[in-house]
PDB file of N, CA and C in Angstrom:
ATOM      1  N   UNK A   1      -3.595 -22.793  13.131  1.00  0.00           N
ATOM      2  CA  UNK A   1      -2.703 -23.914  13.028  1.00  0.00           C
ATOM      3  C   UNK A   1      -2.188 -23.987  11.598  1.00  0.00           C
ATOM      4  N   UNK A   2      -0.665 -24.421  11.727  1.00  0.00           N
ATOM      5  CA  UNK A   2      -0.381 -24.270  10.130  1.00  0.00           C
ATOM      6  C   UNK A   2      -0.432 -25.850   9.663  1.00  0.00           C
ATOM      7  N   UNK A   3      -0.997 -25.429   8.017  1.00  0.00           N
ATOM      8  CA  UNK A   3      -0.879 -26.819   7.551  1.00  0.00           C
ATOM      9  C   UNK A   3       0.568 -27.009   6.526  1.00  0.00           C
ATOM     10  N   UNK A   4       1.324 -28.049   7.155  1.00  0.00           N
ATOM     11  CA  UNK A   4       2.601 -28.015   6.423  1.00  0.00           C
ATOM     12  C   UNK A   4       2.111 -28.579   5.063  1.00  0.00           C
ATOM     13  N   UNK A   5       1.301 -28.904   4.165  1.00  0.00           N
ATOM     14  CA  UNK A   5       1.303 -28.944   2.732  1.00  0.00           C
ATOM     15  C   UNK A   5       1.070 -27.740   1.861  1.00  0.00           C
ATOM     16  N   UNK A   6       0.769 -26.602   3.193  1.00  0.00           N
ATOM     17  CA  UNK A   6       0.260 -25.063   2.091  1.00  0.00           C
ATOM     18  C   UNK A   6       1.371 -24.456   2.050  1.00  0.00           C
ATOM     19  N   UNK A   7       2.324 -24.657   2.008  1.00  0.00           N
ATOM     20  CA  UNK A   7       3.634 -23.706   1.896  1.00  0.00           C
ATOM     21  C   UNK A   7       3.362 -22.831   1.208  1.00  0.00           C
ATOM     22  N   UNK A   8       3.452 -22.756  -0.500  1.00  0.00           N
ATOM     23  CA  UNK A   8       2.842 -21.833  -0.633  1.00  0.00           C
ATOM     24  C   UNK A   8       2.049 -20.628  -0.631  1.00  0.00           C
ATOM     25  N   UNK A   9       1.016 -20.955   0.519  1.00  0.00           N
ATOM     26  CA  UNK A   9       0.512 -19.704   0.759  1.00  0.00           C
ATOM     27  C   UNK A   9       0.920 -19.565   1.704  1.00  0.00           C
ATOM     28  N   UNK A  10       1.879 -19.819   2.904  1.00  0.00           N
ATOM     29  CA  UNK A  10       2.611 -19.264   3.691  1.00  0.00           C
ATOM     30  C   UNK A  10       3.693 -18.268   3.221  1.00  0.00           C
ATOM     31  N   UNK A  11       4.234 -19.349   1.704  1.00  0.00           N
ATOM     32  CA  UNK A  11       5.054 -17.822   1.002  1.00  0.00           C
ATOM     33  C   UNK A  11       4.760 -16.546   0.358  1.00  0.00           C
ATOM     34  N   UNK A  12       3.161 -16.651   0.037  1.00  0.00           N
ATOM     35  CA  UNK A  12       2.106 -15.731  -0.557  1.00  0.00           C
ATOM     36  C   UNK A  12       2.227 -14.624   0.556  1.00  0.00           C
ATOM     37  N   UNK A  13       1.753 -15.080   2.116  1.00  0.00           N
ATOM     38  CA  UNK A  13       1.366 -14.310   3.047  1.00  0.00           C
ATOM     39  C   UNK A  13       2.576 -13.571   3.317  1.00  0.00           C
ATOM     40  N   UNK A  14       3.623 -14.065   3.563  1.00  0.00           N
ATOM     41  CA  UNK A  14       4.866 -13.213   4.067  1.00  0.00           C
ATOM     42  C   UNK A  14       5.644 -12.320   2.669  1.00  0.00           C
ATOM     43  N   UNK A  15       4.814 -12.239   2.116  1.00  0.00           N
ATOM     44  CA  UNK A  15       5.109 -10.947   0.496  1.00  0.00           C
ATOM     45  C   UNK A  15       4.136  -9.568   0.514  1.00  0.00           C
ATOM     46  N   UNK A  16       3.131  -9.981   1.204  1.00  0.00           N
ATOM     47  CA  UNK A  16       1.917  -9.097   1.332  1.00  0.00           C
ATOM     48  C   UNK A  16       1.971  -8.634   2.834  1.00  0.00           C
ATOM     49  N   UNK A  17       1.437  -7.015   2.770  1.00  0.00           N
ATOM     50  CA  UNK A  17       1.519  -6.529   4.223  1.00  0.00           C
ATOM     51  C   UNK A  17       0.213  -6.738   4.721  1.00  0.00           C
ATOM     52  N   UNK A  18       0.189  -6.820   5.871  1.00  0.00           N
ATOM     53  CA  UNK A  18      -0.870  -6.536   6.766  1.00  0.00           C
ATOM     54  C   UNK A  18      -1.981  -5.092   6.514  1.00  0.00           C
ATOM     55  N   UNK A  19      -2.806  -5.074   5.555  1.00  0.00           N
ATOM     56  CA  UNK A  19      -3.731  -3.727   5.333  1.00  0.00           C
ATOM     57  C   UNK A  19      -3.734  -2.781   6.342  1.00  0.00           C
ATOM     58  N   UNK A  20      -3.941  -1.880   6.432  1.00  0.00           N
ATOM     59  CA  UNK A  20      -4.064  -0.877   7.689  1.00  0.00           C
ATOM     60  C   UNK A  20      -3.403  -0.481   8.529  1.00  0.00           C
ATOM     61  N   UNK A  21      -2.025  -1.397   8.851  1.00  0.00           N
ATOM     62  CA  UNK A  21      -1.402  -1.682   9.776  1.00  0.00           C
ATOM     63  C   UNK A  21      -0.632  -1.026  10.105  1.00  0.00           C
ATOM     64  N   UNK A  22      -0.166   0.135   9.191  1.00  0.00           N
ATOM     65  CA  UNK A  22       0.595   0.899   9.230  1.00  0.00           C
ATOM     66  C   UNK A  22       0.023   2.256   8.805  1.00  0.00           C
ATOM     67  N   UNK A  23       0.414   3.904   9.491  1.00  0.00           N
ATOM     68  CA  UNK A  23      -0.486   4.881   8.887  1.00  0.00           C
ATOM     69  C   UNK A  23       0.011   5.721   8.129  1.00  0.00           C
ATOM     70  N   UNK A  24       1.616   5.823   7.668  1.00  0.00           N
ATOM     71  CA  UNK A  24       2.157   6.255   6.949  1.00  0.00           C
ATOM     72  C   UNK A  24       3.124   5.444   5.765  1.00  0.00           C
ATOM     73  N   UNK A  25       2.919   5.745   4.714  1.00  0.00           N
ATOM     74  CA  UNK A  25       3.247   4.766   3.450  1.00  0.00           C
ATOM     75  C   UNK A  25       4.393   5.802   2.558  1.00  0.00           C
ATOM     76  N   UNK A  26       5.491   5.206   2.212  1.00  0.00           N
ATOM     77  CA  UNK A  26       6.443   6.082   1.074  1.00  0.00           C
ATOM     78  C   UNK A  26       6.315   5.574   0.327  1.00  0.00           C
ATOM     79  N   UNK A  27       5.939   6.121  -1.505  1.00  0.00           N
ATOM     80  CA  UNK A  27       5.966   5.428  -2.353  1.00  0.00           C
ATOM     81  C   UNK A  27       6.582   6.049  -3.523  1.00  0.00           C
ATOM     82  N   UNK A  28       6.959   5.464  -4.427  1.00  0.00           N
ATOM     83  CA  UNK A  28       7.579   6.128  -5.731  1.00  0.00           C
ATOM     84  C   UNK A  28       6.471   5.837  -6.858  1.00  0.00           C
ATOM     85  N   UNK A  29       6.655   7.045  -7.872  1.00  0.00           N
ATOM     86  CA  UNK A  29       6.349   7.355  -9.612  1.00  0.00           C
ATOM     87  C   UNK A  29       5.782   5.541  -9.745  1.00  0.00           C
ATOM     88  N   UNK A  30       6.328   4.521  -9.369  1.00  0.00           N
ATOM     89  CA  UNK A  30       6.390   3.327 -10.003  1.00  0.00           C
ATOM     90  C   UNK A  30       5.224   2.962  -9.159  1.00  0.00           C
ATOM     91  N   UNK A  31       4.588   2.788  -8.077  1.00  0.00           N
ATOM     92  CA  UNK A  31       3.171   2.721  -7.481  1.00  0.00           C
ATOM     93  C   UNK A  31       1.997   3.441  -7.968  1.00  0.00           C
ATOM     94  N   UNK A  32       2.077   4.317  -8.975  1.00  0.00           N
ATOM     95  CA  UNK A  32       1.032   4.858  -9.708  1.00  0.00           C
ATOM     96  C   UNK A  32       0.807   4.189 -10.546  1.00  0.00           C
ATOM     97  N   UNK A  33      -1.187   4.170 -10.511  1.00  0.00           N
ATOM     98  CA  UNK A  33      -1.381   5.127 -10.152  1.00  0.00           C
ATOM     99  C   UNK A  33      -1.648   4.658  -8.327  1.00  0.00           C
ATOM    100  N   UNK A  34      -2.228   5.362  -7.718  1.00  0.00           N
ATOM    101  CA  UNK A  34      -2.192   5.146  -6.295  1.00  0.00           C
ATOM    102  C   UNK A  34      -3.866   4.990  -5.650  1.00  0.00           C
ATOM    103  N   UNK A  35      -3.343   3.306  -5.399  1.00  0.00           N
ATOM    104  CA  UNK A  35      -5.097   3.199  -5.082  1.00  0.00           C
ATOM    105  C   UNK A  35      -4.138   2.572  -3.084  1.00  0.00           C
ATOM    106  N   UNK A  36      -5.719   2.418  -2.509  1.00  0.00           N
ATOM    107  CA  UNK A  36      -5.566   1.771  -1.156  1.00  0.00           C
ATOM    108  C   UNK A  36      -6.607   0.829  -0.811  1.00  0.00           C
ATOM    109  N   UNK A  37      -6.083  -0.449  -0.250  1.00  0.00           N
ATOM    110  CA  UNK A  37      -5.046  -0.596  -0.088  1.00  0.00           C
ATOM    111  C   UNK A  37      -4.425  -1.010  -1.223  1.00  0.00           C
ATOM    112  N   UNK A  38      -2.567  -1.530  -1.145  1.00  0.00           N
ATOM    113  CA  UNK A  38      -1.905  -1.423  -2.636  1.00  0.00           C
ATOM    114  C   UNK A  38      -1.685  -2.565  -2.886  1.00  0.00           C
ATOM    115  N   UNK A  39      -1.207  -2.859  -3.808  1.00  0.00           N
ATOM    116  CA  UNK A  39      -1.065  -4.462  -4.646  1.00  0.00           C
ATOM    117  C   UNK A  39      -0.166  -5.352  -3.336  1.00  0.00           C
ATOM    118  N   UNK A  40       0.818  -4.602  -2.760  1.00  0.00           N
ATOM    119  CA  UNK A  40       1.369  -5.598  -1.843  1.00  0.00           C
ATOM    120  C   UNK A  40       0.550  -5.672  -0.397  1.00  0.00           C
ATOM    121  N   UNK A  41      -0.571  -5.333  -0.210  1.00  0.00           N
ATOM    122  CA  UNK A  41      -1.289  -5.498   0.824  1.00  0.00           C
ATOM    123  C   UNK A  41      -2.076  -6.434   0.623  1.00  0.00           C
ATOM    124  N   UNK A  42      -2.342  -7.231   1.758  1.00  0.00           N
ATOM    125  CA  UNK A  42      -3.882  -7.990   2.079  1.00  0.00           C
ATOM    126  C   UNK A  42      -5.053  -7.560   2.044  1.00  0.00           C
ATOM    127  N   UNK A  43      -5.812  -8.154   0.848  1.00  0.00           N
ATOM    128  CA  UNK A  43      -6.951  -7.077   0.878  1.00  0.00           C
ATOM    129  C   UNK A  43      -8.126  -8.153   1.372  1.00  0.00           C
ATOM    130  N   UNK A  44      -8.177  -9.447   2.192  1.00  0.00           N
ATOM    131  CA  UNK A  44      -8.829  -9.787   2.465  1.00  0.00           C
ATOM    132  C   UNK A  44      -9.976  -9.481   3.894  1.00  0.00           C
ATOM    133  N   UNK A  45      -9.432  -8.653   4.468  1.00  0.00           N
ATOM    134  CA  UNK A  45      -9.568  -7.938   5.549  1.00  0.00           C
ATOM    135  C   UNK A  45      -9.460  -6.182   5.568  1.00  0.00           C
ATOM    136  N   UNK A  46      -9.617  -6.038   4.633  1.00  0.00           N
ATOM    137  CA  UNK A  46      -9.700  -4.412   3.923  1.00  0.00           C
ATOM    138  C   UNK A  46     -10.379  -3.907   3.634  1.00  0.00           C
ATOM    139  N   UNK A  47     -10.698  -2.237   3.719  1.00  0.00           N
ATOM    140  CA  UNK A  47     -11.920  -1.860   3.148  1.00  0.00           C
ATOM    141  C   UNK A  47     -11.949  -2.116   1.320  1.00  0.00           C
ATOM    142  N   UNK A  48     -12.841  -1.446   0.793  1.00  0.00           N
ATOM    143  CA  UNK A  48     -12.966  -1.488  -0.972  1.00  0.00           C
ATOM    144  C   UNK A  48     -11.297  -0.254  -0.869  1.00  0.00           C
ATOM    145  N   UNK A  49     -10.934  -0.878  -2.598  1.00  0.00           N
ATOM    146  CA  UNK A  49      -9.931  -0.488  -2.979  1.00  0.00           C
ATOM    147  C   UNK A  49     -10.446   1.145  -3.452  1.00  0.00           C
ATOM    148  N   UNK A  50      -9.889   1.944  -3.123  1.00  0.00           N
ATOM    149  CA  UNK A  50     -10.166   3.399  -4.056  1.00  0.00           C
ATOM    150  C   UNK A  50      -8.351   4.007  -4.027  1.00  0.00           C
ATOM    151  N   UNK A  51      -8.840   5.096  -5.753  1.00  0.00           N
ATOM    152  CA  UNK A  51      -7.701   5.504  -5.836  1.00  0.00           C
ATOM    153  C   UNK A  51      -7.731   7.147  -5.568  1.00  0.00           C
ATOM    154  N   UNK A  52      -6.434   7.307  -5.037  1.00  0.00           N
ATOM    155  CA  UNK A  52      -5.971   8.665  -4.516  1.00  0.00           C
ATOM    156  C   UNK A  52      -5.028   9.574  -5.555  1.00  0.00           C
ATOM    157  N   UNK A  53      -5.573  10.837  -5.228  1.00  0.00           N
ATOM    158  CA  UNK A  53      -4.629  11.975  -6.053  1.00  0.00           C
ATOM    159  C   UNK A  53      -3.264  12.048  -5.210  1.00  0.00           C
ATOM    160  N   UNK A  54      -2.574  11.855  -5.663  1.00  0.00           N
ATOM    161  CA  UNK A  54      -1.359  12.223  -5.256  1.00  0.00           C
ATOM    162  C   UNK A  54      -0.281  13.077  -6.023  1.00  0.00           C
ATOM    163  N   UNK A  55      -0.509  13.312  -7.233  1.00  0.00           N
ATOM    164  CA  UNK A  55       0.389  13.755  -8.191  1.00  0.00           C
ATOM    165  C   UNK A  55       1.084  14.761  -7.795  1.00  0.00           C
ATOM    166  N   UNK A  56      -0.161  15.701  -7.673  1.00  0.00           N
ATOM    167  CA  UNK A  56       0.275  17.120  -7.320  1.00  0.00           C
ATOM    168  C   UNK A  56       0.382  17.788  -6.276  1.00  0.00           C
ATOM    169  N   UNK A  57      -0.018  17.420  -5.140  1.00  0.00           N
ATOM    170  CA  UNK A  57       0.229  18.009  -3.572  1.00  0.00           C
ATOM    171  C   UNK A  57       1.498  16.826  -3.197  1.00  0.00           C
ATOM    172  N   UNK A  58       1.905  15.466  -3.630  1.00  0.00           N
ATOM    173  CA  UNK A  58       2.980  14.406  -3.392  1.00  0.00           C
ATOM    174  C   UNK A  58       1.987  13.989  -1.820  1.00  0.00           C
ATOM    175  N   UNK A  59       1.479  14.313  -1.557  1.00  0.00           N
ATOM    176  CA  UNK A  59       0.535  13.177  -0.300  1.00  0.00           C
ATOM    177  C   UNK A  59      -1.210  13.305  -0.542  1.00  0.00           C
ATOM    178  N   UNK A  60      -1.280  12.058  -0.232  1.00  0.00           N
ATOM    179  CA  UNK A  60      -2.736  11.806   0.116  1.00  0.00           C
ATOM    180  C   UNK A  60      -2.995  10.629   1.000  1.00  0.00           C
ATOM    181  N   UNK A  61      -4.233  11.139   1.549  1.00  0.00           N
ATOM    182  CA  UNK A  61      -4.876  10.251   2.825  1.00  0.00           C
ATOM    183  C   UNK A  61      -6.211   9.215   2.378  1.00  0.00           C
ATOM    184  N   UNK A  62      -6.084   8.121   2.903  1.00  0.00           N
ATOM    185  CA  UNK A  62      -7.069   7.818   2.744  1.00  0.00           C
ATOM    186  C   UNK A  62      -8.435   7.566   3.334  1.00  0.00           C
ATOM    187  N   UNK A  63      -9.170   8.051   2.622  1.00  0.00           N
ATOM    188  CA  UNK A  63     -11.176   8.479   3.698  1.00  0.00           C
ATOM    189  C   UNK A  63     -11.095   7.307   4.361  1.00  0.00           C
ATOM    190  N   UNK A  64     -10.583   6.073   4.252  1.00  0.00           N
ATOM    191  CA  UNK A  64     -11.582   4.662   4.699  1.00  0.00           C
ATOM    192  C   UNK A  64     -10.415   4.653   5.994  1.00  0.00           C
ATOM    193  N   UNK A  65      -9.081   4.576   5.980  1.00  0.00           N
ATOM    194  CA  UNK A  65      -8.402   4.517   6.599  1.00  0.00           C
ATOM    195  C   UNK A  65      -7.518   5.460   7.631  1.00  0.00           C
ATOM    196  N   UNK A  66      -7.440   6.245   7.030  1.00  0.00           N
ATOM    197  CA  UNK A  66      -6.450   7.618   7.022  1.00  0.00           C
ATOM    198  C   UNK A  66      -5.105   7.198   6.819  1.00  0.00           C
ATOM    199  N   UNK A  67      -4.663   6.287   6.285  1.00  0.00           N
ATOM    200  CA  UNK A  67      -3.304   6.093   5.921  1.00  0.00           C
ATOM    201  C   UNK A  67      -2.628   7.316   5.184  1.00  0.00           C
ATOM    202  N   UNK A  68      -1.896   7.399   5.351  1.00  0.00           N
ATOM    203  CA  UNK A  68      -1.028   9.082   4.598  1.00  0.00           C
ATOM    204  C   UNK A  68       0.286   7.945   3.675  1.00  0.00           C
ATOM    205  N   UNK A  69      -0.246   8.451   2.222  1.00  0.00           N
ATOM    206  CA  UNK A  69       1.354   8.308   1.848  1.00  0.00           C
ATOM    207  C   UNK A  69       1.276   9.311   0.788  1.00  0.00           C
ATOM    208  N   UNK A  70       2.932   9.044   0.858  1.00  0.00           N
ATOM    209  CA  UNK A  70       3.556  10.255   0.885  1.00  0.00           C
ATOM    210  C   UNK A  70       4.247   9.990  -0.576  1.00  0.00           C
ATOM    211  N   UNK A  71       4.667  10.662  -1.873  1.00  0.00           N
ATOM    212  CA  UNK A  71       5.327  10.448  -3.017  1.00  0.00           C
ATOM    213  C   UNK A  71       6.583  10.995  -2.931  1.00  0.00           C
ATOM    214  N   UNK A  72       7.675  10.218  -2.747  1.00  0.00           N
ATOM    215  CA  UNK A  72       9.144  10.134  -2.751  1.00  0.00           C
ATOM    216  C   UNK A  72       9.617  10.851  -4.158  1.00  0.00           C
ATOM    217  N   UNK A  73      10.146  12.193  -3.863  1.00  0.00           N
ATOM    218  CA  UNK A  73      10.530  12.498  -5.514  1.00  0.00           C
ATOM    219  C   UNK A  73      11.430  11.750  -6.185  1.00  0.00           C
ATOM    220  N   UNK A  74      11.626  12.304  -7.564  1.00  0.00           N
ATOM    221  CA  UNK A  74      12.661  12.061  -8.286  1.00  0.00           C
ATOM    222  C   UNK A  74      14.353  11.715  -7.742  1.00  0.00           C
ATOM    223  N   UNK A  75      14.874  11.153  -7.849  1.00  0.00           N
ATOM    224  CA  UNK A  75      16.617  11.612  -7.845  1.00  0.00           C
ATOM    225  C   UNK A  75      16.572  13.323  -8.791  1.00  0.00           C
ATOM    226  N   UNK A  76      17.380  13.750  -7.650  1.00  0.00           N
ATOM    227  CA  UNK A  76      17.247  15.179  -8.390  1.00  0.00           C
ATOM    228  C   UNK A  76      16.555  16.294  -8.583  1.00  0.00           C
ATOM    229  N   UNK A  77      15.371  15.596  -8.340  1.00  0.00           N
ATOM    230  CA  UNK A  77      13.822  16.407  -7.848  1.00  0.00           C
ATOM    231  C   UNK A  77      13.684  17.056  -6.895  1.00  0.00           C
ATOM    232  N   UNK A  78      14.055  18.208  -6.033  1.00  0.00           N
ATOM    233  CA  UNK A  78      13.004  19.205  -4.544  1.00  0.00           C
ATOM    234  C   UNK A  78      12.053  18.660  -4.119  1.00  0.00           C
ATOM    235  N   UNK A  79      11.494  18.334  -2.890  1.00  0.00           N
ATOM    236  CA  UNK A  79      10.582  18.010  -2.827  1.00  0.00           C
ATOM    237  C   UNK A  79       9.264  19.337  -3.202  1.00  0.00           C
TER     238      UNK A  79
END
């Protein structure tokens, strides 16, 4: 039930994703370094945060989840 004096965290909740919820993630240079779940997720319902290599293969999975994301190159960059 919603309480109409928390607005606020109704506007909190609809900024943040749903953890897990999704199993493939695109992210750019600017999300590093790359932990899971990520700053715009809900981590109240999440496993512990750990961070992933991604630099150099441009994907990694995560053990707790298996979420795959994936590092969006450069403008200009090959993948």
């Amino acid at each position: 039930m919603n309480n109409p004096g928390n607005r606020q965290s109704e506007a909190a909740d609809k900024k943040t994703l749903q953890a897990n919820a999704v199993n493939r993630y695109e992210i750019t240079r600017a999300d590093l370094p790359l932990h899971c779940p990520m700053d715009n997720m809900s981590r109240w319902n999440s496993h512990p945060r750990v961070f992933l290599p991604i630099e150099d293969s441009g994907e990694a999975r995560c053990p707790y989840c298996s979420a795959l994301y994936i590092l969006k190159p450069k403008i200009g960059e090959t993948s």
